[in-house]
N, C-alpha and C. Protein backbone atom coordinates (compact mmCIF):
# COMPACT_ATOMS: atom_id res chain seq x y z
N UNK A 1 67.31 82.32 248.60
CA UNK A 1 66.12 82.88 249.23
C UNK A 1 66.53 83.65 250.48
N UNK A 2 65.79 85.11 250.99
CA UNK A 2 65.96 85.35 251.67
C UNK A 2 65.70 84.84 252.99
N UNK A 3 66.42 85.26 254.62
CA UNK A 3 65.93 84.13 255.09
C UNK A 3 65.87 85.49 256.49
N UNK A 4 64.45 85.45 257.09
CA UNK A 4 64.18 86.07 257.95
C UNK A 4 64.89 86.09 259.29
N UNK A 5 65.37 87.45 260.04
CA UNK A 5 65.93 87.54 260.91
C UNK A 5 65.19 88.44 262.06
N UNK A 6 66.00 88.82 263.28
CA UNK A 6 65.55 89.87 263.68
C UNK A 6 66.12 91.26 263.72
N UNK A 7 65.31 92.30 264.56
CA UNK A 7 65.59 94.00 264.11
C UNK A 7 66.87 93.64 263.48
N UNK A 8 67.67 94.59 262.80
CA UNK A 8 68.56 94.65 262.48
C UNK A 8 69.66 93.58 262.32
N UNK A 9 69.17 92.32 261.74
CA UNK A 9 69.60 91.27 261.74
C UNK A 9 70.02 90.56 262.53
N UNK A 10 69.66 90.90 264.13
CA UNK A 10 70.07 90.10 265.42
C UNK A 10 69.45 88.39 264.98
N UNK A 11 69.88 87.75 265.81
CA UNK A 11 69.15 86.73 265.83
C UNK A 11 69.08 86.08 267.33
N UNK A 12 68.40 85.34 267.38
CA UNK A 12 67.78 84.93 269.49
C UNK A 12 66.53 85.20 269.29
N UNK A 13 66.02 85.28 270.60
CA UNK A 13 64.89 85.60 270.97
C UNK A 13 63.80 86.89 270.34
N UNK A 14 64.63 88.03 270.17
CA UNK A 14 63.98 88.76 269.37
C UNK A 14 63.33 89.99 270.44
N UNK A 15 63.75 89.61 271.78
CA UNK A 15 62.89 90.32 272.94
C UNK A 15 63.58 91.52 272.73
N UNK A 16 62.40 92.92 272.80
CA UNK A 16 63.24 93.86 272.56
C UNK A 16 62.56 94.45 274.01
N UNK A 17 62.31 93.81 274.80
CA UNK A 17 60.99 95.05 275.76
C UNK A 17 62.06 95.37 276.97
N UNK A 18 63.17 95.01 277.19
CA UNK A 18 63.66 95.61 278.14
C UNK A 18 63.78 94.93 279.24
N UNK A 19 62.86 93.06 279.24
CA UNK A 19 62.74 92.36 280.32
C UNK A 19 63.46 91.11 280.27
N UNK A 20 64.02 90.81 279.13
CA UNK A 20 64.57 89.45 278.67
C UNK A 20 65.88 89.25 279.05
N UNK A 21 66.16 88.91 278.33
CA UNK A 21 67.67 87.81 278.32
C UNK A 21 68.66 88.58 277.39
N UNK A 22 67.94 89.87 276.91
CA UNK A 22 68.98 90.69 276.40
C UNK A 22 69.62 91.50 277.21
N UNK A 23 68.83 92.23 278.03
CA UNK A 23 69.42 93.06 279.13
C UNK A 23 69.94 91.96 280.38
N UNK A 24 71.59 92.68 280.68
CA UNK A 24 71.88 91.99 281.62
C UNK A 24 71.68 92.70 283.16
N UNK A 25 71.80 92.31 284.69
CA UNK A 25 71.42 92.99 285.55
C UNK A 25 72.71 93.52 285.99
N UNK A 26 72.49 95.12 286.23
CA UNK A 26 73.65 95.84 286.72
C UNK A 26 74.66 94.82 288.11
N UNK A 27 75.95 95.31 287.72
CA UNK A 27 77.03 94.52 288.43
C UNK A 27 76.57 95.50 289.77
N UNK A 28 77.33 94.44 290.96
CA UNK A 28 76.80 95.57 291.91
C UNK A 28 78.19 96.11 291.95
N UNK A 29 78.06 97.26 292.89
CA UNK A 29 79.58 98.29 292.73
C UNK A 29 79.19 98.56 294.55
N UNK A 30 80.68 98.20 294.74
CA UNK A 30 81.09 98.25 296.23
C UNK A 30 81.88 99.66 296.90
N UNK A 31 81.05 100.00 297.97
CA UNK A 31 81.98 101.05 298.61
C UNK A 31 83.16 100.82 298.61
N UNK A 32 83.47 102.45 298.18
CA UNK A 32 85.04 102.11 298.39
C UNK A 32 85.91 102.55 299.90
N UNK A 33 87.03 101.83 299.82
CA UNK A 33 87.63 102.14 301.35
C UNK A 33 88.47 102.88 301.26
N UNK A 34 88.95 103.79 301.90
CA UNK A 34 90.48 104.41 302.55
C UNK A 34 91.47 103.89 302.58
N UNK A 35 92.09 104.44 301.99
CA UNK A 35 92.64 105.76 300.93
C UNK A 35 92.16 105.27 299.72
N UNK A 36 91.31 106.16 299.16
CA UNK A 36 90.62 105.76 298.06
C UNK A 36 92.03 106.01 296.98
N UNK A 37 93.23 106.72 296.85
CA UNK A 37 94.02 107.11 296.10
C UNK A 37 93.92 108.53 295.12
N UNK A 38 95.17 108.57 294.70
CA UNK A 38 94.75 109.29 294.18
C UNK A 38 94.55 110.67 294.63
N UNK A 39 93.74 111.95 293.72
CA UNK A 39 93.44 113.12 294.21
C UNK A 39 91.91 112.54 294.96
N UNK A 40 91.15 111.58 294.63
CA UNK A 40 89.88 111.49 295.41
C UNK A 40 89.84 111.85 296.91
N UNK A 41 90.79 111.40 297.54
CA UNK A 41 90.73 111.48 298.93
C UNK A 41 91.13 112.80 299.30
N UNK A 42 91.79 113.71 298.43
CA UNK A 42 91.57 115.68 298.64
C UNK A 42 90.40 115.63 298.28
N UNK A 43 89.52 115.72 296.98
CA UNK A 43 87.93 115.91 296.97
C UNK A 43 87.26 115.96 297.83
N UNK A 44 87.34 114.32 298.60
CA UNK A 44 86.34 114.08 299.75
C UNK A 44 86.40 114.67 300.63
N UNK A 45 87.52 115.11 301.17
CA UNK A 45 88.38 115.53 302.51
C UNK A 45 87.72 117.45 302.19
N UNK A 46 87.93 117.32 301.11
CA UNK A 46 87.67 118.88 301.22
C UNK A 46 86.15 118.95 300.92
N UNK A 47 85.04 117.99 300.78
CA UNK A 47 83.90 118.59 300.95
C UNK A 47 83.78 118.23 301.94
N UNK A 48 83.98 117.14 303.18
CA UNK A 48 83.90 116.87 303.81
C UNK A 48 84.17 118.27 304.97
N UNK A 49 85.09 118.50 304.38
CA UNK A 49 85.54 120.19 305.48
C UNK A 49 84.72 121.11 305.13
N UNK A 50 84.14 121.16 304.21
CA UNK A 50 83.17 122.62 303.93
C UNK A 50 81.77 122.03 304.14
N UNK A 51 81.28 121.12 303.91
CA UNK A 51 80.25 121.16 304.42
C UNK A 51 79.68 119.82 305.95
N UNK A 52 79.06 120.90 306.54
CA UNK A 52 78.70 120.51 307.96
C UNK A 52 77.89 118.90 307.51
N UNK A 53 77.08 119.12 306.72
CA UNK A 53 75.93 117.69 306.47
C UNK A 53 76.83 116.70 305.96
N UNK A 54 77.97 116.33 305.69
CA UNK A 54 78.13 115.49 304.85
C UNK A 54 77.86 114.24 305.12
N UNK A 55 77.73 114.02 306.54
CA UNK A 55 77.39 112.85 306.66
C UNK A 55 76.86 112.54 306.55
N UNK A 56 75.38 113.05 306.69
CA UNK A 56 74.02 112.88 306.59
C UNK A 56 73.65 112.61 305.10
N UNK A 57 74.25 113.47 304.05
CA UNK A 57 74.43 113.47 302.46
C UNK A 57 74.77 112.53 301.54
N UNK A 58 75.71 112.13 302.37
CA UNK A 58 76.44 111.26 301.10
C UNK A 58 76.42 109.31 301.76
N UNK A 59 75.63 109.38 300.98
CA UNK A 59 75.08 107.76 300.90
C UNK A 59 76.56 106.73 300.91
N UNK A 60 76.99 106.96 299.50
CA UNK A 60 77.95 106.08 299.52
C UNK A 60 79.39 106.57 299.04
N UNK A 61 80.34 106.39 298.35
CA UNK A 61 81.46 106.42 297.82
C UNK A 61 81.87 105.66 296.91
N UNK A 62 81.65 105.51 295.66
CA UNK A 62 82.22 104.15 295.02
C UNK A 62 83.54 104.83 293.86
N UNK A 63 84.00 103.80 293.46
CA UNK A 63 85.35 104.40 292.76
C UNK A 63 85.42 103.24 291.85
N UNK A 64 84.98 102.63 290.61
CA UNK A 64 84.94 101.96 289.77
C UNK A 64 85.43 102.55 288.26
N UNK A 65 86.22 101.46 287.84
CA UNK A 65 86.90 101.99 286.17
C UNK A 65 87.60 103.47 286.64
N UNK A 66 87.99 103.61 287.52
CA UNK A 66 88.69 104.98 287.68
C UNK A 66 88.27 105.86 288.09
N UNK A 67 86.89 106.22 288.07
CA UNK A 67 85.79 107.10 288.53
C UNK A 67 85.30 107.32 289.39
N UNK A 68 85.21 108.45 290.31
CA UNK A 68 84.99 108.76 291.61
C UNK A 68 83.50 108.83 291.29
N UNK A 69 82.74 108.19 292.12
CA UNK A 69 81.06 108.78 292.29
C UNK A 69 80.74 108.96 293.71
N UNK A 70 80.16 110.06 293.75
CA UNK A 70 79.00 110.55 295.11
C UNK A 70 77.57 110.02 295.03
N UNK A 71 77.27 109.14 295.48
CA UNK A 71 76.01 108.72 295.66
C UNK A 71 75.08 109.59 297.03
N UNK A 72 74.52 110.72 296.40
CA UNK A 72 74.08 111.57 297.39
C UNK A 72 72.04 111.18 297.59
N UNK A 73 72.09 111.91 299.45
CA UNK A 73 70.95 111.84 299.95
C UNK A 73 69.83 112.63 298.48
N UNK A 74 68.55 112.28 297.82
CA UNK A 74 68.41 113.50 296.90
C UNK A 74 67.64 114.26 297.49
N UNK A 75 66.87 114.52 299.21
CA UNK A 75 67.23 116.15 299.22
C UNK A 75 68.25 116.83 299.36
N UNK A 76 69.50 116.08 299.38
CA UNK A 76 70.21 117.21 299.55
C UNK A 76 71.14 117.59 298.16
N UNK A 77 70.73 117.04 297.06
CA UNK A 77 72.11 117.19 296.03
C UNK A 77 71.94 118.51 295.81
N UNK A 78 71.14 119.80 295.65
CA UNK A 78 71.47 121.29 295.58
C UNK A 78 72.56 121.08 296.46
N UNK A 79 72.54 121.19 297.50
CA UNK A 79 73.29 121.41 298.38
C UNK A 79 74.75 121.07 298.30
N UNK A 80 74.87 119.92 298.10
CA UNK A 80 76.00 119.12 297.80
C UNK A 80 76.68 119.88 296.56
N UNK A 81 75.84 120.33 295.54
CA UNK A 81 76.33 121.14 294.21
C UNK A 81 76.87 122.38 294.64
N UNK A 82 76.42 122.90 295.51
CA UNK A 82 76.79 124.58 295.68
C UNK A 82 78.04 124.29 296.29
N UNK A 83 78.39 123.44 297.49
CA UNK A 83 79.49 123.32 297.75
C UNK A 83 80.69 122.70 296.74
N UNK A 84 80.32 121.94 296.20
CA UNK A 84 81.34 121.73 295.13
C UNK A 84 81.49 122.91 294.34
N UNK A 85 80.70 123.75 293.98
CA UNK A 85 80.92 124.85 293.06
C UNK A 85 81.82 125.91 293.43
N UNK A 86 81.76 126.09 294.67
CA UNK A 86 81.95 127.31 295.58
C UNK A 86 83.14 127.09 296.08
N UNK A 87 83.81 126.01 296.67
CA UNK A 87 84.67 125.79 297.86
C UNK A 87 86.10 126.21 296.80
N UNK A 88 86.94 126.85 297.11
CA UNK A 88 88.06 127.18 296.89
C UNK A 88 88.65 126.36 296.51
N UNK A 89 88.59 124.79 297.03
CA UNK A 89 89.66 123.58 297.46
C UNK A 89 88.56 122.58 296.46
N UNK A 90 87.98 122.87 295.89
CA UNK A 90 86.56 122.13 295.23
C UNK A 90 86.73 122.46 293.60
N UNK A 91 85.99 123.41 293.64
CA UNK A 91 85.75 124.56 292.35
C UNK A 91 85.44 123.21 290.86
N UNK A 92 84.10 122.80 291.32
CA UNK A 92 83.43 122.25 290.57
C UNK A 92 82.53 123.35 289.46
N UNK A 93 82.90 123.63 288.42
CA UNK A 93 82.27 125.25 287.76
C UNK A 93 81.54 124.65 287.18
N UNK A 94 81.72 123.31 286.41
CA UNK A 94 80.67 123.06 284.97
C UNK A 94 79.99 121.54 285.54
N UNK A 95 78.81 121.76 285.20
CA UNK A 95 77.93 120.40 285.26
C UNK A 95 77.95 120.14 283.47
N UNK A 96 78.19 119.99 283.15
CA UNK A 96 78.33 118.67 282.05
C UNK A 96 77.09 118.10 281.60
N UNK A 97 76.06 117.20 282.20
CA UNK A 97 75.08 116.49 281.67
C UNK A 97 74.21 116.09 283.30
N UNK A 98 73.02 116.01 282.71
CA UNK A 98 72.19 115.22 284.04
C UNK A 98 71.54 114.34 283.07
N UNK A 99 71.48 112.92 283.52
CA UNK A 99 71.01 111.85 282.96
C UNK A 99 69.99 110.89 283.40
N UNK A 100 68.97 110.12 283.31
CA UNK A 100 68.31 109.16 283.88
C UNK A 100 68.69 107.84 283.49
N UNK A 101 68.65 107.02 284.52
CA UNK A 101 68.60 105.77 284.33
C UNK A 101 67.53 104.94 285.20
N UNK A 102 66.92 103.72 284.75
CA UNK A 102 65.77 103.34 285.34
C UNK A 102 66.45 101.55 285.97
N UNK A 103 67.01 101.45 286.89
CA UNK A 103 66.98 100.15 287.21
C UNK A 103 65.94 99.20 287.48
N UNK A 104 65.48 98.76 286.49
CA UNK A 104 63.41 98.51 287.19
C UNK A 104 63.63 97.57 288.38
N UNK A 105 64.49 96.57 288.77
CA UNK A 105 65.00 95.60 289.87
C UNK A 105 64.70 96.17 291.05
N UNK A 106 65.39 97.81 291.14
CA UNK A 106 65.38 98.19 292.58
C UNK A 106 64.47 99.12 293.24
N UNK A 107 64.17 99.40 294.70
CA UNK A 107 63.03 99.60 295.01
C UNK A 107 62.98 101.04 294.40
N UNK A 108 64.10 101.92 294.32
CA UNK A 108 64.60 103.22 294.65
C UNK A 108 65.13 103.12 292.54
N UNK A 109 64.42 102.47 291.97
CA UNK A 109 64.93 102.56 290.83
C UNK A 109 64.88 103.27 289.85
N UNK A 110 64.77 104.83 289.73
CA UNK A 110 65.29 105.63 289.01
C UNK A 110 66.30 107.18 289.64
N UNK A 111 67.07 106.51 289.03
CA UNK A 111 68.69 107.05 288.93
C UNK A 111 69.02 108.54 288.33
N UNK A 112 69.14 109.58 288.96
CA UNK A 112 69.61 110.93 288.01
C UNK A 112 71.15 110.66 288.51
N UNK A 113 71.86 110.87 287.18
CA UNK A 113 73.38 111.05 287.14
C UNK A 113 73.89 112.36 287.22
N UNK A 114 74.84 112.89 287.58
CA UNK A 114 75.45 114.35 287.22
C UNK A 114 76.82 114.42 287.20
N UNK A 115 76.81 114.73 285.71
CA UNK A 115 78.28 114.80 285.89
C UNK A 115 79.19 116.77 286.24
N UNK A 116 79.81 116.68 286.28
CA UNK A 116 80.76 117.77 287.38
C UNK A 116 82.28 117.74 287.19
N UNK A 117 82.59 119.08 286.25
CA UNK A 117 84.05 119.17 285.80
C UNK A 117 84.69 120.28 286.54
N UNK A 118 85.68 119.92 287.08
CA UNK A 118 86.31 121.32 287.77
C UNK A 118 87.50 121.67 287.09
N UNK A 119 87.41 123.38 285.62
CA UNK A 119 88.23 123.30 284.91
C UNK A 119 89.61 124.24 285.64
N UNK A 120 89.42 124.67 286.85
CA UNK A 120 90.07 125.02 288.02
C UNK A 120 91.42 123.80 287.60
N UNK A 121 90.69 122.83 288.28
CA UNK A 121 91.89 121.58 288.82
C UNK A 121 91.72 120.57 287.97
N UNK A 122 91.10 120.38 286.47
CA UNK A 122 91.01 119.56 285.82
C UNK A 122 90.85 118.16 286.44
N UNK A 123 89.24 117.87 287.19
CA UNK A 123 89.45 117.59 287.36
C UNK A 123 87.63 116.37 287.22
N UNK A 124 86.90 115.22 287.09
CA UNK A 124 85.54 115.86 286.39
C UNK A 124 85.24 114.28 287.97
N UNK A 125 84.06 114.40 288.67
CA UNK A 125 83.22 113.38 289.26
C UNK A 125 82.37 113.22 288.86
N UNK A 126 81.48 112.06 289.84
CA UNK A 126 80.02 111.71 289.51
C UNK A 126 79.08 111.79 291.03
N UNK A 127 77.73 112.56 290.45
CA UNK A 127 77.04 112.28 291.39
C UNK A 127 75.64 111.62 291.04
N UNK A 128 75.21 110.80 291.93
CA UNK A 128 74.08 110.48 291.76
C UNK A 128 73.16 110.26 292.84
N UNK A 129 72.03 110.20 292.33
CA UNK A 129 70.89 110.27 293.07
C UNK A 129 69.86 109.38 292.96
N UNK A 130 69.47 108.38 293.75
CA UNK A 130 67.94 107.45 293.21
C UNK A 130 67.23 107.86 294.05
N UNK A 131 65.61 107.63 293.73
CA UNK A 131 64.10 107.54 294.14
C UNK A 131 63.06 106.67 293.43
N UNK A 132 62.25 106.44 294.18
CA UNK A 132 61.27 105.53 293.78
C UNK A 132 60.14 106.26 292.91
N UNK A 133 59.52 105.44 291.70
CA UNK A 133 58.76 105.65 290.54
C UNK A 133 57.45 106.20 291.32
N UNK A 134 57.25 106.01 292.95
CA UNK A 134 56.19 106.51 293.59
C UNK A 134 56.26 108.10 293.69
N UNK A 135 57.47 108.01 294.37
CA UNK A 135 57.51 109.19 294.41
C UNK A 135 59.27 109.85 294.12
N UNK A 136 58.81 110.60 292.37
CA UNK A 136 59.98 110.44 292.08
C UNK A 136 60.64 112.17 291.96
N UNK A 137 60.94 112.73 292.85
CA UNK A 137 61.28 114.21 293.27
C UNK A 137 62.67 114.02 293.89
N UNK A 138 63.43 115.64 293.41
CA UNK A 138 64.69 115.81 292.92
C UNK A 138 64.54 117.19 293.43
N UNK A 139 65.72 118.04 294.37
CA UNK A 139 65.50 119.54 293.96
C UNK A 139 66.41 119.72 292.92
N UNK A 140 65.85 120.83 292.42
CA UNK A 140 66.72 121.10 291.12
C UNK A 140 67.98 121.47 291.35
N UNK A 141 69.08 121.58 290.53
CA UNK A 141 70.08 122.32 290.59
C UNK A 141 70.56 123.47 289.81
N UNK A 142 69.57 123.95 289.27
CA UNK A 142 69.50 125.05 288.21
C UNK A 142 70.24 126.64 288.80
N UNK A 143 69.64 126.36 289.97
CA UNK A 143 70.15 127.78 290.32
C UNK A 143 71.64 127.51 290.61
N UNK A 144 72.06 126.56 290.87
CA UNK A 144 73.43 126.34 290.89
C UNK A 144 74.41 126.20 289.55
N UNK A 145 73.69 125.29 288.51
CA UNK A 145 73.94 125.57 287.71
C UNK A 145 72.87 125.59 286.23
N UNK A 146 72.55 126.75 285.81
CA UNK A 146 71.85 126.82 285.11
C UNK A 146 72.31 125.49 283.42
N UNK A 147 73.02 125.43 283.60
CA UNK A 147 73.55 124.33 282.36
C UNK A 147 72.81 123.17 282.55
N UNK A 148 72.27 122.95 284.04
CA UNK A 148 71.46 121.81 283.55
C UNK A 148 69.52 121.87 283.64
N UNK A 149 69.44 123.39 282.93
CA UNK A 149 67.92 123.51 283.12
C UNK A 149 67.42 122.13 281.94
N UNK A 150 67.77 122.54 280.54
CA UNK A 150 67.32 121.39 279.71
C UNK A 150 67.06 120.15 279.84
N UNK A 151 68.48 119.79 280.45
CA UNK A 151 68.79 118.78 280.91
C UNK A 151 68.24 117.94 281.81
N UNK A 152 67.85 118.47 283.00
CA UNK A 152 66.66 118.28 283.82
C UNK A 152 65.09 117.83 283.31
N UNK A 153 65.03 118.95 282.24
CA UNK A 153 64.00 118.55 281.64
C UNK A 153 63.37 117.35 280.83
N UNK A 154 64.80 116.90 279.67
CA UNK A 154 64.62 115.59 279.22
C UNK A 154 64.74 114.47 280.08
N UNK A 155 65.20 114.62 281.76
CA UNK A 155 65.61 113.58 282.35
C UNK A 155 63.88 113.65 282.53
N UNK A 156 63.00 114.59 283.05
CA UNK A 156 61.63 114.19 283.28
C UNK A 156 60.98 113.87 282.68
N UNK A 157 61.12 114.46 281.24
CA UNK A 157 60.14 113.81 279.86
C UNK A 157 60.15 112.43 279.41
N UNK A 158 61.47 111.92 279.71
CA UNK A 158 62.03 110.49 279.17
C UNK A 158 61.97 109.35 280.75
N UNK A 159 61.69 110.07 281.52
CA UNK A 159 62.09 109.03 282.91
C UNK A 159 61.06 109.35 284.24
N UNK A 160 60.40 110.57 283.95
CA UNK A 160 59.00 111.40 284.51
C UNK A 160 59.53 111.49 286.28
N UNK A 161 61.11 111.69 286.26
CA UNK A 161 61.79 112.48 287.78
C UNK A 161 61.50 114.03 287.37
N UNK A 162 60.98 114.22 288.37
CA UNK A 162 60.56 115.78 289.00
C UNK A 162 61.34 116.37 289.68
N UNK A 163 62.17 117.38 289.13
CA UNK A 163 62.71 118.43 289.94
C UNK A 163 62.00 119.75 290.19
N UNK A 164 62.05 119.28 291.23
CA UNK A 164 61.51 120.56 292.48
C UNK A 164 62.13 121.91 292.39
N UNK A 165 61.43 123.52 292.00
CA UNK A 165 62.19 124.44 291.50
C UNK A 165 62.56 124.64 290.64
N UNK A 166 62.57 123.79 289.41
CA UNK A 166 62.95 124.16 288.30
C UNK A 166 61.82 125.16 287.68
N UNK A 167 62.46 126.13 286.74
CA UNK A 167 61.74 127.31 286.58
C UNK A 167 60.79 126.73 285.26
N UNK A 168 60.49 126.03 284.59
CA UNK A 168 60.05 125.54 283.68
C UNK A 168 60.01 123.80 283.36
N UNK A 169 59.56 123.26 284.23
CA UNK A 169 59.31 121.50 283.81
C UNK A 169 58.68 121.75 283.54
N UNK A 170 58.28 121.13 281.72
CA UNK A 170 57.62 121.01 280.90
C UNK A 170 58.78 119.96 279.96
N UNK A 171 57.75 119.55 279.51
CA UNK A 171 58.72 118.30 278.14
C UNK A 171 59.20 119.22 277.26
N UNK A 172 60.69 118.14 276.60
CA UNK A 172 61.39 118.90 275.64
C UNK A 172 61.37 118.05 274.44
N UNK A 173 60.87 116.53 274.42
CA UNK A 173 61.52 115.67 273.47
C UNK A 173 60.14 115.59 272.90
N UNK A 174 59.05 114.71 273.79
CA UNK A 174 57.92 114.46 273.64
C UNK A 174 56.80 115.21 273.42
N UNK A 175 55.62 115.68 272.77
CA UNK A 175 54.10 116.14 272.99
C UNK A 175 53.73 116.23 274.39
N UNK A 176 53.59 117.82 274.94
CA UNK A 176 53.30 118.31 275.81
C UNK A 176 52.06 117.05 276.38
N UNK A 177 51.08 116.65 275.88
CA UNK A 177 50.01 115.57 276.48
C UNK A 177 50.21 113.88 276.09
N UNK A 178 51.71 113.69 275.88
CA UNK A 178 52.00 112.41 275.99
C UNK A 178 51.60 111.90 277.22
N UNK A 179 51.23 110.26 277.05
CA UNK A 179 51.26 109.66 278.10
C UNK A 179 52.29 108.52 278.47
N UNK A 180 52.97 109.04 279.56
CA UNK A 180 54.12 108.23 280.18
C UNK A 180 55.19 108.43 279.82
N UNK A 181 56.31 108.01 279.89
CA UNK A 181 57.47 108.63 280.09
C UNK A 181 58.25 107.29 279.32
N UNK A 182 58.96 107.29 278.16
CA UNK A 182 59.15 106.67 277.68
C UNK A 182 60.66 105.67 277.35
N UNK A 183 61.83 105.96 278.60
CA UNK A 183 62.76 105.19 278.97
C UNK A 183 62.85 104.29 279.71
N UNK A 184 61.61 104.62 280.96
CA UNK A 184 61.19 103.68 281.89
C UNK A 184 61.40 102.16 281.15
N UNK A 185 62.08 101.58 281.70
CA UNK A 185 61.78 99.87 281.40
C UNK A 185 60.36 99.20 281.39
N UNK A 186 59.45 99.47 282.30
CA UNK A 186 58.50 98.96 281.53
C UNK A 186 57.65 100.02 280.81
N UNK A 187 57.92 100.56 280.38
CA UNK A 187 57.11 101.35 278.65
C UNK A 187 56.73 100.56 277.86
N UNK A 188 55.46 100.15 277.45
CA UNK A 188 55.33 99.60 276.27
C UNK A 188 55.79 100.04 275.05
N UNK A 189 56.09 99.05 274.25
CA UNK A 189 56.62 99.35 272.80
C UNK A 189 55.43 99.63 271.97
N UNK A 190 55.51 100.79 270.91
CA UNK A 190 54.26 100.40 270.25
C UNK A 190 54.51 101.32 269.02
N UNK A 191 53.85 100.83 267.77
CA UNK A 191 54.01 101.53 266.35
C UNK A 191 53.89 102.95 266.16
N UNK A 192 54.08 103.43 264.83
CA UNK A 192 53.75 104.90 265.07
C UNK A 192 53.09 105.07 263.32
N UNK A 193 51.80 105.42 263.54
CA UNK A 193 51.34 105.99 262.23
C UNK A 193 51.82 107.20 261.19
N UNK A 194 51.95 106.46 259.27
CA UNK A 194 52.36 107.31 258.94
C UNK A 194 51.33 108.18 257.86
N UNK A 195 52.20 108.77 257.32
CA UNK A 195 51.05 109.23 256.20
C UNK A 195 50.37 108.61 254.82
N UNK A 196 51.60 107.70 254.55
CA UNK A 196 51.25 106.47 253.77
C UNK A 196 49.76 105.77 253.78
N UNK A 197 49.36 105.95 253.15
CA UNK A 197 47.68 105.45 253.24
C UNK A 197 48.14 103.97 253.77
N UNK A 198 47.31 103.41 254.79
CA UNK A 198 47.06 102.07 255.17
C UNK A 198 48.65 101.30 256.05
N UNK A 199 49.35 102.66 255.89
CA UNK A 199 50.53 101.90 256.64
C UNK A 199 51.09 102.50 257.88
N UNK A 200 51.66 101.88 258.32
CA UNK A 200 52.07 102.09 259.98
C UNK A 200 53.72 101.56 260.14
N UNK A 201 54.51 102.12 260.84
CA UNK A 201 55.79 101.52 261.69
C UNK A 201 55.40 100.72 262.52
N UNK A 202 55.55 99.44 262.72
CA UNK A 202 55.20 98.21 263.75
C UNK A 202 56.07 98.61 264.45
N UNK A 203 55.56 98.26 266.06
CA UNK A 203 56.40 98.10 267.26
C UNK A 203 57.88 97.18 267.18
N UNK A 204 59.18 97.60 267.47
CA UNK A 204 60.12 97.51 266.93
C UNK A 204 60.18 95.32 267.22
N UNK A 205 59.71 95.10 268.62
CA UNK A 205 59.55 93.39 268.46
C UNK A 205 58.95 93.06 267.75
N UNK A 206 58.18 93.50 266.48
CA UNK A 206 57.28 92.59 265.38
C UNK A 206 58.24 93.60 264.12
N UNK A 207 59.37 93.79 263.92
CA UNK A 207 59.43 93.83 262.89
C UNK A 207 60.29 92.86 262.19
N UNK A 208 60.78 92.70 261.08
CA UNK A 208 61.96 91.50 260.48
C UNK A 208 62.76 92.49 259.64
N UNK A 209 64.12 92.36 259.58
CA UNK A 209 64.79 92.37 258.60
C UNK A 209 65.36 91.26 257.37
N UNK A 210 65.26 91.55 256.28
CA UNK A 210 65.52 90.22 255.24
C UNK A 210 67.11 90.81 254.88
N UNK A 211 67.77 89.87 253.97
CA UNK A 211 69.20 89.97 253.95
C UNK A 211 68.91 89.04 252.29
């Protein structure tokens, strides 16, 4: 006999909403100190020399799994982008991806990522940016680099961060009159009607797989 499981044959609790005991809570990640190693400490050193704000800008420094990240002020990440783009000693050319992430825990909990390859010096960072679900505004970086107009866009459709200046926010994934933004952690889950007379896709926590 078959013997009932969950989605995709998990078995536990079955919680799929994003609040349980499936999701674990982000590790925290510690500033890093001097000499970070490495080419990082030319990076820093050289935005640090080209631009006057940096102090004011750049929140933190962390360097985890190998990876340099800029945790920047978010009015200022245009800013922070043009200089990486521009500086001789920099020459950040390609943005890569802009991403959302929603930490629902923290006050400031949604996260735009950017990633940043410099094919100059082969060389790729991270920047990021949080704000609060109150008020969740970003200036864009489009004019800096147009590669992440789209990109921008699904981060608002899926996570409802607003960049400021962008020549077109409007949704790319979702129905122009959706309601809510649907990566957010608390999003409700919910079915989707088909054409099948009398039938529906159940919300993914009420469904079973048999084996």
């Amino acid at each position: 006999m078959t013997q009932p499981e969950g989605l995709f044959g998990v078995t536990g609790t079955g919680d799929t909403s994003g609040m349980g005991g499936l999701v674990r809570n982000r590790p925290v990640q510690l500033d890093a100190a001097r000499p970070y190693g490495g080419w990082y400490d030319e990076v820093v050193d050289a935005l640090e020399e080209a631009y006057p704000g940096f102090s004011d800008a750049i929140e933190r420094v962390v360097i985890d799994r190998g990876e340099l990240t800029l945790h920047i002020v978010p009015a200022k990440i245009a800013e922070v982008c043009q200089i990486l783009r521009d500086d001789m000693s920099l020459r950040y050319e390609l943005c890569s991806s802009v991403s959302g992430v929603d930490y629902i825990a923290e006050e400031r909990r949604l996260h735009v990522v950017y990633h940043l390859t410099s094919m100059t010096y082969r060389r790729r960072i991270r920047l990021e940016c949080a704000v609060t679900a109150a008020e969740p505004h970003l200036p864009s970086v489009t004019t800096v680099y147009p590669t992440a107009d789209w990109q921008e866009r699904e981060t608002y459709d899926m996570f409802g961060v607003i960049f400021d200046g962008h020549p077109n926010l409007t949704r790319i994934l979702m129905p122009d009159d959706w309601d809510g933004h649907p990566q957010r952690k608390d999003y409700p889950l919910g079915g989707v009607p088909v054409e099948y007379k009398g039938a529906e896709i159940p919300p993914p926590d009420s469904r079973r797989a048999y084996r």
